[in-house]
N, C-alpha and C. Protein backbone atom coordinates (compact mmCIF):
# COMPACT_ATOMS: atom_id res chain seq x y z
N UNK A 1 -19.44 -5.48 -52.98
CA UNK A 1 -18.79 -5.04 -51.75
C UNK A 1 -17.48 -4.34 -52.08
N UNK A 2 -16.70 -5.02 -53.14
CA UNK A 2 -15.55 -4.72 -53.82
C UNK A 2 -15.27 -2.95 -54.13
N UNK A 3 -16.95 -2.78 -54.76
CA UNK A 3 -16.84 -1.63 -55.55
C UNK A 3 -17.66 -0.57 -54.08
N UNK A 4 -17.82 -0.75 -53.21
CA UNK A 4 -18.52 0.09 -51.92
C UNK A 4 -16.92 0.16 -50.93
N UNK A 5 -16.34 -0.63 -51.11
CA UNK A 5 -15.53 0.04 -49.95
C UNK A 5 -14.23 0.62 -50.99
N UNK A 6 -14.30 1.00 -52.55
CA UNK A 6 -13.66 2.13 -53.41
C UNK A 6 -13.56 3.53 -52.84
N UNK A 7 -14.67 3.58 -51.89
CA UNK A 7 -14.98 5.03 -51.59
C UNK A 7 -14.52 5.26 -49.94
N UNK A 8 -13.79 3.94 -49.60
CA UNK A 8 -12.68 4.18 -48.46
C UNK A 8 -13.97 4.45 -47.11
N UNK A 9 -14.84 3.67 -47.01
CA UNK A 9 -15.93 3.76 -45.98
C UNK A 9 -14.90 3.69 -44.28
N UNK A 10 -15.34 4.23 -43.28
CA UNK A 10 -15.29 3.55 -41.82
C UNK A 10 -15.94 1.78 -41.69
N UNK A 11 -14.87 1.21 -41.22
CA UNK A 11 -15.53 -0.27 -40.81
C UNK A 11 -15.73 -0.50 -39.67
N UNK A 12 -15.84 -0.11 -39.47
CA UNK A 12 -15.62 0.41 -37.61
C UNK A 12 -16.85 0.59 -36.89
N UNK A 13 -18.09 1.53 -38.05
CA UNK A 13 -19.20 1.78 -37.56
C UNK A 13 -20.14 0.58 -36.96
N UNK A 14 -20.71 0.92 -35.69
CA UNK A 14 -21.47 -0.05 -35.01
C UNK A 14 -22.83 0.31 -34.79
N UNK A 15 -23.38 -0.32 -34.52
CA UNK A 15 -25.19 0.18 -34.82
C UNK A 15 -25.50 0.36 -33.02
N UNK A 16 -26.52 0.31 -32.84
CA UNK A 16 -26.64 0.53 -31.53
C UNK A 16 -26.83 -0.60 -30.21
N UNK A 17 -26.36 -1.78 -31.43
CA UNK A 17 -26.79 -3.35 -30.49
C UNK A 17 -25.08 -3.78 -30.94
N UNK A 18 -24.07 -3.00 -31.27
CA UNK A 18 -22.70 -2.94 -30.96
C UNK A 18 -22.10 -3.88 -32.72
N UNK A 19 -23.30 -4.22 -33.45
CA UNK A 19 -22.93 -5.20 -34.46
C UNK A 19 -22.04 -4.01 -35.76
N UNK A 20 -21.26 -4.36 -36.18
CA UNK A 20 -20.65 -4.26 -37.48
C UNK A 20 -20.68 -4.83 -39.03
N UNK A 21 -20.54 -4.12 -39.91
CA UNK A 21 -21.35 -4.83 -40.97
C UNK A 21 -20.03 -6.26 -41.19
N UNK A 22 -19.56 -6.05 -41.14
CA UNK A 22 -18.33 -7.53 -40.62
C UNK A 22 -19.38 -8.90 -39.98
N UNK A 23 -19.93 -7.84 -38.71
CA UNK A 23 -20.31 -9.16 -37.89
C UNK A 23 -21.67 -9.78 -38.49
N UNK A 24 -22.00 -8.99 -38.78
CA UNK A 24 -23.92 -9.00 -39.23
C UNK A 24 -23.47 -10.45 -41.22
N UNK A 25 -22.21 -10.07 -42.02
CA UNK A 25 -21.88 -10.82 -42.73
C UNK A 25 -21.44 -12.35 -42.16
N UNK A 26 -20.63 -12.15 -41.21
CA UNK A 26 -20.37 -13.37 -40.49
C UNK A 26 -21.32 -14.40 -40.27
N UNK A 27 -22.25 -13.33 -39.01
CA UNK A 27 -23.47 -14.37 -38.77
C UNK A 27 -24.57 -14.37 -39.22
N UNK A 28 -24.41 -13.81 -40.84
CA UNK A 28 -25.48 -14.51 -42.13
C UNK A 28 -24.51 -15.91 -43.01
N UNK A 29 -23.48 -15.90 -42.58
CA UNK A 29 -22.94 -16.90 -43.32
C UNK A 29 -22.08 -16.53 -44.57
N UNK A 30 -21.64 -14.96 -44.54
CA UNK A 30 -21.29 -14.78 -45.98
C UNK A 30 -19.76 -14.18 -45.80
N UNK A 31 -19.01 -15.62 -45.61
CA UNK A 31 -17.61 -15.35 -44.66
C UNK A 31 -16.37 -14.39 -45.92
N UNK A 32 -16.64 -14.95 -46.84
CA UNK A 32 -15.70 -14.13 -47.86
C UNK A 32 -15.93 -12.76 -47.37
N UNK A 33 -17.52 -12.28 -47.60
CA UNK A 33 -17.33 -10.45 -47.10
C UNK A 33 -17.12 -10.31 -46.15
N UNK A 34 -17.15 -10.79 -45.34
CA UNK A 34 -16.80 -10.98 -43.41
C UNK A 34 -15.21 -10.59 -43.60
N UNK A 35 -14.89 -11.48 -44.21
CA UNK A 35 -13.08 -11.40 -44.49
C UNK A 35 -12.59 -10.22 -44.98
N UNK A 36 -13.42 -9.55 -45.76
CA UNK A 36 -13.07 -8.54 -46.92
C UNK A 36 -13.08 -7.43 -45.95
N UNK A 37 -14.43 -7.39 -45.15
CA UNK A 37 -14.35 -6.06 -44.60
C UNK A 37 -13.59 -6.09 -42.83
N UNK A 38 -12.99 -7.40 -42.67
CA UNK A 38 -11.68 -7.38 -41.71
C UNK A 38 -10.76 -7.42 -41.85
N UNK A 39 -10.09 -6.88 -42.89
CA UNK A 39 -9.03 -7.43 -42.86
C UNK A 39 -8.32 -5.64 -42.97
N UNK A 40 -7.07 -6.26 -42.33
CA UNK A 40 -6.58 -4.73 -42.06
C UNK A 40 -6.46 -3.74 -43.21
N UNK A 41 -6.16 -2.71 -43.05
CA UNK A 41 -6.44 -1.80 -44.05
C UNK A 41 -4.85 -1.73 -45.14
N UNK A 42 -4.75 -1.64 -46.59
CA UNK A 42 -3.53 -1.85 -47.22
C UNK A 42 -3.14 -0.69 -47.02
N UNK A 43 -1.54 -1.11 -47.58
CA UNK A 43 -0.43 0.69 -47.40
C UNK A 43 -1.20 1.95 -47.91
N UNK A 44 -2.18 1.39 -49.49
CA UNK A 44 -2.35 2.44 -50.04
C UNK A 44 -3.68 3.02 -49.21
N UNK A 45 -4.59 2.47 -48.52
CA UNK A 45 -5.41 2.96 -48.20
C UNK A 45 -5.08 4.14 -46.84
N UNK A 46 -3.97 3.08 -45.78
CA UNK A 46 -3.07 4.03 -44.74
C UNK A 46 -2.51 5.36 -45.45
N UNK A 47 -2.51 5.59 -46.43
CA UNK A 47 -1.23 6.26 -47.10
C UNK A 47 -2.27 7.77 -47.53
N UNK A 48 -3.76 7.02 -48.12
CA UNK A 48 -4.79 8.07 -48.48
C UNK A 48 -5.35 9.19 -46.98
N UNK A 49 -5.44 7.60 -46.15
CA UNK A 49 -5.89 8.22 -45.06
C UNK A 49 -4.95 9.68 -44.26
N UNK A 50 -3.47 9.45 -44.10
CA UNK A 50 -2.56 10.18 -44.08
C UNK A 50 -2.31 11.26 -44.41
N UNK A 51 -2.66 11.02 -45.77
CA UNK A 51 -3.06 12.25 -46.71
C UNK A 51 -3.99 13.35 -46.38
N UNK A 52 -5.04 12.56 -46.31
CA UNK A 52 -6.77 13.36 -46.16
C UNK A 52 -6.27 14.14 -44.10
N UNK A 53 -5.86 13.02 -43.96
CA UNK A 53 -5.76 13.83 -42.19
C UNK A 53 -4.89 15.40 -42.36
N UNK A 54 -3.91 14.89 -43.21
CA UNK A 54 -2.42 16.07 -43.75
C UNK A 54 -3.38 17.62 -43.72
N UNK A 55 -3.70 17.24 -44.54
CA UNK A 55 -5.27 17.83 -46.08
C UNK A 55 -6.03 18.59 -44.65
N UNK A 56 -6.67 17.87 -43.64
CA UNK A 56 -7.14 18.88 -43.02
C UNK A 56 -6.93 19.76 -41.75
N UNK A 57 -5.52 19.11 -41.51
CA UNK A 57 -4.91 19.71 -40.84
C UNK A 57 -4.16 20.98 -41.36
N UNK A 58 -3.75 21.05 -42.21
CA UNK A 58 -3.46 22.60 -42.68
C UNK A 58 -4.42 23.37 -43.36
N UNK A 59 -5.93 23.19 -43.63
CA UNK A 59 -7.10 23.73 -43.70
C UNK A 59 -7.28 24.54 -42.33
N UNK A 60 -7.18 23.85 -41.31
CA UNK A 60 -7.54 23.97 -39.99
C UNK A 60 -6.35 24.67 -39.55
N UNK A 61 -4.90 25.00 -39.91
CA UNK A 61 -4.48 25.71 -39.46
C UNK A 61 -4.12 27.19 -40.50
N UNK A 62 -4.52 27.31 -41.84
CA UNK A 62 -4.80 28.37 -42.29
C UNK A 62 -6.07 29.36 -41.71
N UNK A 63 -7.09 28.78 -41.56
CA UNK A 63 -8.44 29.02 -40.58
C UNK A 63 -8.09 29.71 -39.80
N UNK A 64 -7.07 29.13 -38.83
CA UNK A 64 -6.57 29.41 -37.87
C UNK A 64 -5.93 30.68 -37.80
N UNK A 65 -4.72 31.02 -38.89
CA UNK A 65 -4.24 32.54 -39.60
C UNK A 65 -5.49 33.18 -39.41
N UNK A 66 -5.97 32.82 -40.83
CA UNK A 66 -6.91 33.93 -41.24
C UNK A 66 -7.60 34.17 -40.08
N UNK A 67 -8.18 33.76 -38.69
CA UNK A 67 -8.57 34.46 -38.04
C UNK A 67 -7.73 35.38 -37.26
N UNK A 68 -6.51 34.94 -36.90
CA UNK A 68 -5.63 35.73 -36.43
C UNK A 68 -5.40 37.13 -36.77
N UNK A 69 -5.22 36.89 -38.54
CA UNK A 69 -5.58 38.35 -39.59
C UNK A 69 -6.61 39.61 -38.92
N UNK A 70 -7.63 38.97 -38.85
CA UNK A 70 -8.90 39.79 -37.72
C UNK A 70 -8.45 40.40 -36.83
N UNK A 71 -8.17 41.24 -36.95
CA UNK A 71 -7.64 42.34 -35.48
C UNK A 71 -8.79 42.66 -35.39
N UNK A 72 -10.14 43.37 -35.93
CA UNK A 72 -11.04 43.94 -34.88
C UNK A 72 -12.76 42.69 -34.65
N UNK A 73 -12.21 42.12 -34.07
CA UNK A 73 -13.11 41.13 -33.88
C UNK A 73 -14.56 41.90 -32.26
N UNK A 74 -14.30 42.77 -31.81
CA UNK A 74 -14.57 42.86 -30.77
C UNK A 74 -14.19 41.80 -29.52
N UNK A 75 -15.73 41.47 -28.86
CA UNK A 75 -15.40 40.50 -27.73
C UNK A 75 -14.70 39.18 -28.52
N UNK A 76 -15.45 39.06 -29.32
CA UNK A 76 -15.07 37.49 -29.80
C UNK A 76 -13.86 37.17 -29.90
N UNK A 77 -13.03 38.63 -30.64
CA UNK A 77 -11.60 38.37 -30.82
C UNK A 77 -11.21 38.45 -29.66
N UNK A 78 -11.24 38.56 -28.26
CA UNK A 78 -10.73 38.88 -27.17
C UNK A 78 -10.70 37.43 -26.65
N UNK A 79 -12.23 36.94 -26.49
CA UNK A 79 -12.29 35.61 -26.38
C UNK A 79 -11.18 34.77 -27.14
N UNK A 80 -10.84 34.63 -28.04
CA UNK A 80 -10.07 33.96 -28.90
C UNK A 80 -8.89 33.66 -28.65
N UNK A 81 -8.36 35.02 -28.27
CA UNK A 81 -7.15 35.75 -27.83
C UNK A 81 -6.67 35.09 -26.33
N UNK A 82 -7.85 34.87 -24.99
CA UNK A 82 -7.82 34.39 -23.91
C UNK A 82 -7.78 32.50 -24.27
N UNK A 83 -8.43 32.26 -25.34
CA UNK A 83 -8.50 30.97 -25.40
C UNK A 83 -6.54 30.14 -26.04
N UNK A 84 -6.45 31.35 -26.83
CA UNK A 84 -5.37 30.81 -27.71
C UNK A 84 -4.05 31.45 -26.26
N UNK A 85 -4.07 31.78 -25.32
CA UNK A 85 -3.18 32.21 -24.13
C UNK A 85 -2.80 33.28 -24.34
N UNK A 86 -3.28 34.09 -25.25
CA UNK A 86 -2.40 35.48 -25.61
C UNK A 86 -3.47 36.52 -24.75
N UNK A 87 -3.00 37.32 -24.03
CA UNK A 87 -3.85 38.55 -23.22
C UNK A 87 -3.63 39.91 -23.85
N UNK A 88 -4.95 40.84 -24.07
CA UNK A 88 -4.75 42.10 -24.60
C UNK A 88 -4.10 43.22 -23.19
């Protein structure tokens, strides 16, 4: 379990009868991993997460340039242009 949540999984995910792999450990009896995968998340993992959000938030706003760059987009760029509040 140790070496599966290395790769910084969602614990959060719920199946479609609302269970979590938390709860589904619980009520097999296997309270250590129950514990492991509740327990709040450490600085360093907050700190990655932070990071990775950082990480795609300025992906998403270079994107954002480079379409701007596009002056002849036709409609699309017009669309864009109405969406982002700017009018030709």
């Amino acid at each position: 379990v140790h070496e599966l949540l290395k790769a910084n999984p969602r614990k959060d995910i719920q199946n479609s009868y609302g269970h979590t792999a938390a709860s589904y450990a619980a009520t097999n009896k296997f309270k250590a991993i129950a514990d492991v995968l509740s327990r709040a998340p450490s600085k360093r993992e907050l700190a990655q997460r932070a990071a990775e959000e950082k990480q795609r938030k300025s992906k998403a706003d270079a994107d954002l340039e480079a379409a701007d760059d596009d002056e002849d987009l036709g409609p699309l760029g017009e669309l864009a242009d109405l969406i982002k509040g700017r009018k030709k």
